[in-house]
Protein backbone atom coordinates (compact mmCIF):
# COMPACT_ATOMS: atom_id res chain seq x y z
CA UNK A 1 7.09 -25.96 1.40
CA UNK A 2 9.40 -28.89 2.06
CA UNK A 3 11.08 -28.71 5.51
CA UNK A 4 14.57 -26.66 6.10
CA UNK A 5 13.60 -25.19 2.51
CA UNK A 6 13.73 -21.28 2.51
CA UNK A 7 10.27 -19.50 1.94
CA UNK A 8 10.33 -17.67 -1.20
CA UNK A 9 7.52 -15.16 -2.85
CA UNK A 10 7.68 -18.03 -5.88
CA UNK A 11 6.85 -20.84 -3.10
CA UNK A 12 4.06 -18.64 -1.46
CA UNK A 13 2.15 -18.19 -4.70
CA UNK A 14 2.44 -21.43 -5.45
CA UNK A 15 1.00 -22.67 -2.25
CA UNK A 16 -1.36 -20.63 -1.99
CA UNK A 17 -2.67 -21.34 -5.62
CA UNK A 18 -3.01 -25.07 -4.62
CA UNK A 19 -4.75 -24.09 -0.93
CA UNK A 20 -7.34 -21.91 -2.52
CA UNK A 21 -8.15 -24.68 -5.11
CA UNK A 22 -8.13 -27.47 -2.50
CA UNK A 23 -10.35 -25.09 0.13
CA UNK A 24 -11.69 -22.65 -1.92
CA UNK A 25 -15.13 -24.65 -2.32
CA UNK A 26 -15.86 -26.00 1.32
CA UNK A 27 -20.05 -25.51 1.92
CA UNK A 28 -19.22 -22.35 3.84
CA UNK A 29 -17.07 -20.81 1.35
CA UNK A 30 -19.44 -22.04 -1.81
CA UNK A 31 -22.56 -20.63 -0.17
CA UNK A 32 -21.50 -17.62 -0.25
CA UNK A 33 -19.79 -17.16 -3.48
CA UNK A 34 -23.19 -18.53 -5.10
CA UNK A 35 -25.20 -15.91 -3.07
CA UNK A 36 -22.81 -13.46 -4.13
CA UNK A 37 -22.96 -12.57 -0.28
CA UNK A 38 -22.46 -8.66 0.10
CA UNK A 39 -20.42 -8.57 -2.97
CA UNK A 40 -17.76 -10.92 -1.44
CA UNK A 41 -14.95 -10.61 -4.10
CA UNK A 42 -12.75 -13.59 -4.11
CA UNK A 43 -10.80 -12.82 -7.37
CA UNK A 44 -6.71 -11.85 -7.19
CA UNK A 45 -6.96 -12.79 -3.26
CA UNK A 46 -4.26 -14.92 -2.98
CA UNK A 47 -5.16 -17.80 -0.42
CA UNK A 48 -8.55 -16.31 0.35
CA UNK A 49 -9.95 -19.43 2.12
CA UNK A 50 -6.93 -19.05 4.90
CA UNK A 51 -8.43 -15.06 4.96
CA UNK A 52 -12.17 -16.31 5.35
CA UNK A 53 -10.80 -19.30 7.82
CA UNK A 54 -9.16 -16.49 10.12
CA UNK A 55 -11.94 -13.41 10.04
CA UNK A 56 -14.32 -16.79 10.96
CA UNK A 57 -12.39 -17.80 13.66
CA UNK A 58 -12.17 -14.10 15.13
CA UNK A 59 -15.96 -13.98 14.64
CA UNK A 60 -16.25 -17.32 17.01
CA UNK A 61 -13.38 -16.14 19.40
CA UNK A 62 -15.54 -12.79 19.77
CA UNK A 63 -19.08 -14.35 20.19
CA UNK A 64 -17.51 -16.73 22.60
CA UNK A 65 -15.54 -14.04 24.84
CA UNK A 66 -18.96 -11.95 25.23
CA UNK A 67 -20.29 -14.51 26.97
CA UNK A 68 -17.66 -15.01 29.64
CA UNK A 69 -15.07 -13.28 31.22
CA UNK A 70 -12.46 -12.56 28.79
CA UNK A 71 -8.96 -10.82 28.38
CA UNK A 72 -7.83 -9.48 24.66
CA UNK A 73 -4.32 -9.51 23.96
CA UNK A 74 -3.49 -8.35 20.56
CA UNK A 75 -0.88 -10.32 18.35
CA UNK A 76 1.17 -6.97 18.28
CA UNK A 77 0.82 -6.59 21.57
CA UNK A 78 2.94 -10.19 22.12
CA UNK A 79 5.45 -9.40 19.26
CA UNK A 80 6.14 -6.14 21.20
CA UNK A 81 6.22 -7.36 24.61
CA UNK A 82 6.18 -11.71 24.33
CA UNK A 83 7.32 -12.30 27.91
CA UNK A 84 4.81 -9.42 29.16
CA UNK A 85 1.86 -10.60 27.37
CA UNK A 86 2.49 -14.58 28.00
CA UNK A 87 2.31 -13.14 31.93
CA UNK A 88 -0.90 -11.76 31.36
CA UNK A 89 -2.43 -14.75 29.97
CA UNK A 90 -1.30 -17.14 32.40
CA UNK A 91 -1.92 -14.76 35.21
CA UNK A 92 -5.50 -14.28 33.44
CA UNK A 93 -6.28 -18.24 33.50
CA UNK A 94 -5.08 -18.78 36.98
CA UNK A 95 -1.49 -20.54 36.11
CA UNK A 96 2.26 -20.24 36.56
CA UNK A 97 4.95 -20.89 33.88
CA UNK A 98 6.76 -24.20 34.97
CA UNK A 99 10.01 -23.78 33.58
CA UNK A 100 12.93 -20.69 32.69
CA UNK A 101 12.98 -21.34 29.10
CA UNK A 102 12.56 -18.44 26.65
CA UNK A 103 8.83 -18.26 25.10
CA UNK A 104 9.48 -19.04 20.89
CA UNK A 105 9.72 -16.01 19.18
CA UNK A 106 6.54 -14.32 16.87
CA UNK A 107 7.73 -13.32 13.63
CA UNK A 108 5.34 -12.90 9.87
CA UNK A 109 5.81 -16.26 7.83
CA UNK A 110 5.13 -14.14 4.57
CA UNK A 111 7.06 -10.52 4.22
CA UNK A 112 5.15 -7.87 3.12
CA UNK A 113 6.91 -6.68 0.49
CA UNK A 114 5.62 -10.19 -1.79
CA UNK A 115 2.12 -8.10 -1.62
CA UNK A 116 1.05 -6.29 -4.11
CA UNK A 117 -0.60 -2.73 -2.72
CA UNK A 118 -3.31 -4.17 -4.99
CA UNK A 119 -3.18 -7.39 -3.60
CA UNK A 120 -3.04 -6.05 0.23
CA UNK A 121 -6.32 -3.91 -1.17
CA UNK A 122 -7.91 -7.19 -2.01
CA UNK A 123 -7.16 -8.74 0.72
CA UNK A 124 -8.35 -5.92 3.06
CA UNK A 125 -11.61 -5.73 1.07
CA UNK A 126 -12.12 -9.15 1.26
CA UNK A 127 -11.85 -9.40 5.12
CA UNK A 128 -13.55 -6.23 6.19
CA UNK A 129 -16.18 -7.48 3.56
CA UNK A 130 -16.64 -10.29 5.79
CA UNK A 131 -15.87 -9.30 9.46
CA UNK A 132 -18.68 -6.59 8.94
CA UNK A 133 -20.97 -9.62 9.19
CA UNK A 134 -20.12 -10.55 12.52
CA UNK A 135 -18.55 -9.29 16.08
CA UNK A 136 -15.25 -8.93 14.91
CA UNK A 137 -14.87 -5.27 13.78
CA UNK A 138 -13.71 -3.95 10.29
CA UNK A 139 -11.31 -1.36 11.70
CA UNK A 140 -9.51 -4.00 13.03
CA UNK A 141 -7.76 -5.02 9.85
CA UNK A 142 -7.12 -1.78 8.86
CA UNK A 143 -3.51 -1.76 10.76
CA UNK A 144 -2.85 -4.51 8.35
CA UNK A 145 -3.68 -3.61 4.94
């Protein structure tokens, strides 16, 4: 969307017809739609290479952590508690916050009520269909869709 222009359900769609055609066909994405991987269904999941992009970066983020010491701080868990969570990180990693100012606020870019329940089904499908390949765990997504 343009800058200072208002997200709209219309403007979501509409991006995320053009992502999936832009991304949809990168070698990792492509190699698995021709292997028909696990019965990967990418069909009514509306900008399913962002989906695959993010269970693929969990997957990495999890293989990664298990190999070093780690902390896991869940997005809720810094919507709920920003200031808490922010604390825990940079007491985690050894560091101090330099200055007073307020931490942004975390807030959903898309609302959930421009989902379809079929199209949160997809899209819940679709990701558990691919976390169960790797470290990050199906039931994880579950909260979401």
């Amino acid at each position: 969307r343009k800058m200072g222009m208002k997200p709209t359900k219309v403007g979501f769609f509409d991006f995320c017809e053009g992502f999936s055609n832009k991304w949809g066909n990168v070698k990792e994405i492509k190699a698995k739609k021709k292997l028909g991987w696990l019965g990967l269904e990418y069909e009514g999941v509306p900008c399913y290479p962002e989906f695959f992009r993010i269970v693929a970066w969990y997957n990495n983020v999890y293989h990664i952590a298990s190999k070093r010491d780690s902390i896991m701080i869940r997005y809720e868990d810094l919507e709920g508690n920003l200031k808490g969570g922010m604390s825990k990180i940079l007491n985690f990693v050894g560091l101090k916050k330099e200055n007073e100012n307020d931490y942004l606020p975390m807030n959903d870019v898309v609302p959930q009520h421009w989902l379809s329940k079929e199209e949160k089904k997809l899209i819940g499908a679709f990701m558990k269909t691919l976390a169960r390949s790797g470290p990050m765990f199906p039931a994880y997504f579950d909260r979401y869709f």
